[in-house]
C-alpha atoms as a PDB file:
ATOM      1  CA  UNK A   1      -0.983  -4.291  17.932  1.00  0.00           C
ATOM      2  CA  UNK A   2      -0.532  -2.980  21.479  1.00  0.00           C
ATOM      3  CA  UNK A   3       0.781   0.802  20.200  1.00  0.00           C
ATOM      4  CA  UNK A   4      -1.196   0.667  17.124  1.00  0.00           C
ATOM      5  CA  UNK A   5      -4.690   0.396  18.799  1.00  0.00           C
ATOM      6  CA  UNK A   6      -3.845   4.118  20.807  1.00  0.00           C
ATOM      7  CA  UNK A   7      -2.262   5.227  17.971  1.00  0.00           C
ATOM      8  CA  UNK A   8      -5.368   4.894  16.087  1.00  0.00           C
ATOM      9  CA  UNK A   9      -6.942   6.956  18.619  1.00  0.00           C
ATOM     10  CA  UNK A  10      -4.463   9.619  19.099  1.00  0.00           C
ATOM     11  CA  UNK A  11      -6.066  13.100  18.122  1.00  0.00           C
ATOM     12  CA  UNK A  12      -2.213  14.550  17.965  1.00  0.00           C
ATOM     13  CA  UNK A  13      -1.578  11.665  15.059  1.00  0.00           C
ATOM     14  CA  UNK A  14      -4.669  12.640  12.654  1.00  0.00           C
ATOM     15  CA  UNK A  15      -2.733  14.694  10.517  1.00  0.00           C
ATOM     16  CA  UNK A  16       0.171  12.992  10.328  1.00  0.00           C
ATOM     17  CA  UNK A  17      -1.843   9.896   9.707  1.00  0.00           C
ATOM     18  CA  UNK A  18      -3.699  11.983   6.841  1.00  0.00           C
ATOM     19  CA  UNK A  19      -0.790  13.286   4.886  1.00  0.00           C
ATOM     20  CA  UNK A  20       1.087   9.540   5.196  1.00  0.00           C
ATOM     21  CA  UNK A  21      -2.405   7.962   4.044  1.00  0.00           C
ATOM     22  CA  UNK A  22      -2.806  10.593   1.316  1.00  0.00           C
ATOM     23  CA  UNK A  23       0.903  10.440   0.150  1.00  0.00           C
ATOM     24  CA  UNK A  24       1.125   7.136  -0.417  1.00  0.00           C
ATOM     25  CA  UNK A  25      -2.294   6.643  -1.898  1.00  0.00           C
ATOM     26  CA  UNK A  26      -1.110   9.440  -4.079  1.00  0.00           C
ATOM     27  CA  UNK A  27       1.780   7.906  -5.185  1.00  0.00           C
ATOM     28  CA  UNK A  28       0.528   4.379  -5.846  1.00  0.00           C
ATOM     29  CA  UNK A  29      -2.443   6.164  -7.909  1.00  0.00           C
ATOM     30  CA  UNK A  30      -0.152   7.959 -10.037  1.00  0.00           C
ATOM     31  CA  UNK A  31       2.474   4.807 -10.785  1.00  0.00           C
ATOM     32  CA  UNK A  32      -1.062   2.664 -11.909  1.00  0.00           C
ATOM     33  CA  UNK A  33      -1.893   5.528 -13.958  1.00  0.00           C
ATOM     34  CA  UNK A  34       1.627   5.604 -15.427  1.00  0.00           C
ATOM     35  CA  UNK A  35       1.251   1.757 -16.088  1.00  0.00           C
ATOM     36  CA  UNK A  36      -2.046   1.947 -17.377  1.00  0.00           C
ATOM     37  CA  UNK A  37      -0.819   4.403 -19.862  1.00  0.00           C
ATOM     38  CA  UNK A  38       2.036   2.280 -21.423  1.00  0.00           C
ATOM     39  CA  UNK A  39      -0.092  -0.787 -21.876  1.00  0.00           C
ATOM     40  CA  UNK A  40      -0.603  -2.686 -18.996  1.00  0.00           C
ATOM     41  CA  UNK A  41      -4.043  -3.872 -17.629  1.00  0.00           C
ATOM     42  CA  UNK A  42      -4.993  -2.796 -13.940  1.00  0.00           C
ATOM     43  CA  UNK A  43      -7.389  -5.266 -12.311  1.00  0.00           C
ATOM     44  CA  UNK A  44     -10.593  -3.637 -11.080  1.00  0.00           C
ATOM     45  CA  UNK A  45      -9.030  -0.226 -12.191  1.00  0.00           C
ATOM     46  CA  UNK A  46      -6.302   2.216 -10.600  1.00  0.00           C
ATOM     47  CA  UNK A  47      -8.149   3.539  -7.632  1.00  0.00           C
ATOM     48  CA  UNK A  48      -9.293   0.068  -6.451  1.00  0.00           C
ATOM     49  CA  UNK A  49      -5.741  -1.955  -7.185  1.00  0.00           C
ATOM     50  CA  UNK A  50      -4.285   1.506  -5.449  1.00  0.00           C
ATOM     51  CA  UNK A  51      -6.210   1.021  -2.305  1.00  0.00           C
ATOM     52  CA  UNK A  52      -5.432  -2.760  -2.432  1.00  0.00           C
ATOM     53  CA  UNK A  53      -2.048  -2.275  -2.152  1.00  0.00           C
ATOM     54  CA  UNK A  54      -2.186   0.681   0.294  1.00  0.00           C
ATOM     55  CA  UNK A  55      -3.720  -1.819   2.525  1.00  0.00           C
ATOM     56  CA  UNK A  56      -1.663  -4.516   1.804  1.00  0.00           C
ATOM     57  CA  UNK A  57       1.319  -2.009   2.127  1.00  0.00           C
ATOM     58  CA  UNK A  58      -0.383  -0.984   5.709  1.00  0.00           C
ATOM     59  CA  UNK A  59      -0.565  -4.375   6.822  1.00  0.00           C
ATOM     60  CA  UNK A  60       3.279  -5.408   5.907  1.00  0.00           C
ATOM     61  CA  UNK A  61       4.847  -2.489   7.692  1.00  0.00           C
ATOM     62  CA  UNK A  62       3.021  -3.497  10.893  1.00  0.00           C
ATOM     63  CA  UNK A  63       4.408  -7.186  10.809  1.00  0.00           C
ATOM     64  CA  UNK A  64       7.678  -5.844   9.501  1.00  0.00           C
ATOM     65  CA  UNK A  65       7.830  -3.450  12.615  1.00  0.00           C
ATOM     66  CA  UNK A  66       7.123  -6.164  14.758  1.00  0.00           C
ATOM     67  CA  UNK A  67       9.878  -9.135  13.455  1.00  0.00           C
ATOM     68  CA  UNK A  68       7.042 -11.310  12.473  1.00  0.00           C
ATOM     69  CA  UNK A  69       7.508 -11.011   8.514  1.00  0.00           C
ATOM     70  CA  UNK A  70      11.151 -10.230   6.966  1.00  0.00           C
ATOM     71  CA  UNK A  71      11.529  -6.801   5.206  1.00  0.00           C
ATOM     72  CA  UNK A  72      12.660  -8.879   2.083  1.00  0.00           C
ATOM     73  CA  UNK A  73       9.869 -11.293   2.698  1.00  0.00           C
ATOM     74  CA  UNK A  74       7.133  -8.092   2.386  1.00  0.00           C
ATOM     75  CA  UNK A  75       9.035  -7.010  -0.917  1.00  0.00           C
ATOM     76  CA  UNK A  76       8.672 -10.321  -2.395  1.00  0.00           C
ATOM     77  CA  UNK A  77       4.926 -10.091  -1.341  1.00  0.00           C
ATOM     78  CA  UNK A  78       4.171  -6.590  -2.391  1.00  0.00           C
ATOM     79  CA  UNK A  79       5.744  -7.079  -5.974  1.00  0.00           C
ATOM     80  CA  UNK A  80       3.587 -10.684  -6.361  1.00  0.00           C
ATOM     81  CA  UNK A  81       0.533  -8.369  -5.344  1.00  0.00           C
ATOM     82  CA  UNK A  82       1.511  -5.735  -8.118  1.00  0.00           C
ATOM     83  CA  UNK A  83       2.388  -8.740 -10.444  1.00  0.00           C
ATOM     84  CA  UNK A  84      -1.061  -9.902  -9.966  1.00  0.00           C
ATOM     85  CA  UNK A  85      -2.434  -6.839 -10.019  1.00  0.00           C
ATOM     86  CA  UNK A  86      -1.094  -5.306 -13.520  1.00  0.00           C
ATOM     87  CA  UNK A  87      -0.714  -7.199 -16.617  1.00  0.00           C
ATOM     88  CA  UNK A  88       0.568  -6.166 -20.034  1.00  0.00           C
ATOM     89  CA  UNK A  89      -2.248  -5.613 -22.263  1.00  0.00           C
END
């Protein structure tokens, strides 16, 4: 938390920070959309199950970065999230 805290602040990050937030948003959006169209269910809808596991996706990386949770660990925690998250219909 120590470099994310002035990294947060930086000025010089913004637009990186914008295009990485953007990006990925982007993508998850349009893989939901994709599994919305063949069948499946999205809880609370694509934008909100997008954001969900933007955040969750944030959160990981940090703990990843910093040795706390295993990179294999976060997998097996992001795909429980999207199992969760979309259903077949």
């Amino acid at each position: 938390m120590a470099f994310v805290g002035p990294a947060a602040g930086d000025e010089g990050l913004d637009d990186i920070r914008g295009i990485v937030y953007r990006d990925l948003h982007a993508v998850l959006v349009g893989l939901l959309e994709q599994l919305a169209a063949s069948g499946h269910a999205v809880d609370g809808g694509v934008s909100a199950a997008a954001r969900e596991l933007q955040a969750l996706i944030d959160g990981l990386t940090l703990h990843v970065l910093l040795g706390r949770v295993p990179a294999g660990s976060a997998e097996r925690i992001v795909r429980a999230a999207v199992g969760r998250l979309v259903t077949r219909s």
